[in-house]
Protein backbone atom coordinates (compact mmCIF):
# COMPACT_ATOMS: atom_id res chain seq x y z
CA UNK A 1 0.00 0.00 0.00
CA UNK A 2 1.26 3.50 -0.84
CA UNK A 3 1.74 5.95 1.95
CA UNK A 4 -1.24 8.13 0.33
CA UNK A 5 -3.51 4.93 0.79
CA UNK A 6 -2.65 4.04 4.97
CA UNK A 7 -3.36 8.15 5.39
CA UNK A 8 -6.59 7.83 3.60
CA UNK A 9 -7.25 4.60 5.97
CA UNK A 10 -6.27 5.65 9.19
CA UNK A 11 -8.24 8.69 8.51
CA UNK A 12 -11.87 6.79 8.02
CA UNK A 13 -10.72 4.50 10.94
CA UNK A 14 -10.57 8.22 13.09
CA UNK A 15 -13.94 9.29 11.36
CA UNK A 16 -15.64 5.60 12.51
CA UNK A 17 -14.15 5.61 15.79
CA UNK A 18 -15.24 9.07 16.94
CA UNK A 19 -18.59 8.81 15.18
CA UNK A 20 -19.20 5.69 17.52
CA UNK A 21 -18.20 7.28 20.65
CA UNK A 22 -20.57 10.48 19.75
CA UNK A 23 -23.72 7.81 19.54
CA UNK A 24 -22.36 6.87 22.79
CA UNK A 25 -22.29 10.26 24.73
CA UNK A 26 -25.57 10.61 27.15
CA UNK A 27 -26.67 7.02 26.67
CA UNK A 28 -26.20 5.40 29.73
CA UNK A 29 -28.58 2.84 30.78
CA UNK A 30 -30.77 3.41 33.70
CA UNK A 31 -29.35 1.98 37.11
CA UNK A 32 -31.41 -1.19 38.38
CA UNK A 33 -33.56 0.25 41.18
CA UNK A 34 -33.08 -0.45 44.89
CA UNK A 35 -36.67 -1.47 45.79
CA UNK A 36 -38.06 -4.16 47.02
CA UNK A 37 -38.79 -5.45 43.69
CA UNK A 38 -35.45 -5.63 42.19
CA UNK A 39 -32.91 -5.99 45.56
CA UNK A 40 -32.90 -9.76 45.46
CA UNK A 41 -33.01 -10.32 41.67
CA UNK A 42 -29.33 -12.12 40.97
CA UNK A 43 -30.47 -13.88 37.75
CA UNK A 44 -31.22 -12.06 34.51
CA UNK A 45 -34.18 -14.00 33.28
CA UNK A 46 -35.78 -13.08 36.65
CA UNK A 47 -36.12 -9.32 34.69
CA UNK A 48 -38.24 -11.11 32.60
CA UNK A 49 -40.81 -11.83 34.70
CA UNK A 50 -41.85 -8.27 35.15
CA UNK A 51 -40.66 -6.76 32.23
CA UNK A 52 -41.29 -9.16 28.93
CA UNK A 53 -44.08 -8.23 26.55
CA UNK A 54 -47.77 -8.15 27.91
CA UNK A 55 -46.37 -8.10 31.82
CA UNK A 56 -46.84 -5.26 34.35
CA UNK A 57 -43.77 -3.02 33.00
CA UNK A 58 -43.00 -4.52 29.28
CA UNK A 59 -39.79 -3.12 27.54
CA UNK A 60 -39.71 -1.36 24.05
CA UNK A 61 -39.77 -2.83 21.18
CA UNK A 62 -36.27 -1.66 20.14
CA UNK A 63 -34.37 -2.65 23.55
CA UNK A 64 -31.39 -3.82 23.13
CA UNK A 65 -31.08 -7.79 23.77
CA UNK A 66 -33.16 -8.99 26.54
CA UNK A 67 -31.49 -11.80 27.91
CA UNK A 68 -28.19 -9.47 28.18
CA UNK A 69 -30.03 -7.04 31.27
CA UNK A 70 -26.86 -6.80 33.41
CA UNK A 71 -24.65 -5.79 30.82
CA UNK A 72 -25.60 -2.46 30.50
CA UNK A 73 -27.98 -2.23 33.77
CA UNK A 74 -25.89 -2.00 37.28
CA UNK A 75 -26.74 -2.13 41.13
CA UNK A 76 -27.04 1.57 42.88
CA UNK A 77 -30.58 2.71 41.64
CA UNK A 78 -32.50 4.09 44.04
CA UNK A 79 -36.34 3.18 45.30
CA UNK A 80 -36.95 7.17 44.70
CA UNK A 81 -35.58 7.13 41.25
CA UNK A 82 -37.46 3.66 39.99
CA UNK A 83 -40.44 5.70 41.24
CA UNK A 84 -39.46 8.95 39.33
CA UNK A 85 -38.72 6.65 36.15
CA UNK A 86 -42.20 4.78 36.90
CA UNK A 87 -43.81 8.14 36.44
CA UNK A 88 -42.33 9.21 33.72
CA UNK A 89 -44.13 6.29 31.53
CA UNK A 90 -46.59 6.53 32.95
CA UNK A 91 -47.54 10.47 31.45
């Protein structure tokens, strides 16, 4: 490959790579919520049970995997932000 040619690659490898991190930038998942609920859930497909189509608090249609729930979820919610989320569907 010519010198011209790696400039001309490394410089749509920049272009990708910072594109990617801008779709990244204010997307962070929701905490899981520390209520009563959700504190002794250790097993993803226990999400389910709540939160799969036609239950009490079903997910999007364009959610990411569902079996995958930890991945981008973590412990440290709150019982007062679950409620503030709750609400927010709710309108």
């Amino acid at each position: 490959m010519k010198r011209k040619d790696m400039f001309f690659a490394a410089v749509i490898i920049v272009i990708i790579v910072f594109l990617v991190y801008l779709s990244t930038i204010g997307r962070k998942a929701p905490a899981i919520p520390g209520d009563v609920a959700h504190v002794k859930i250790t097993d993803q497909r226990a999400c389910l049970d709540c939160h799969a189509p036609g239950k009490v608090s079903p997910l999007k249609q364009d959610h990411p995997p569902k079996e995958m729930c930890f991945e981008c979820h973590k412990r440290g919610g709150s019982s007062v932000a679950a409620r503030d989320n709750f609400s927010r569907k709710a309108r």
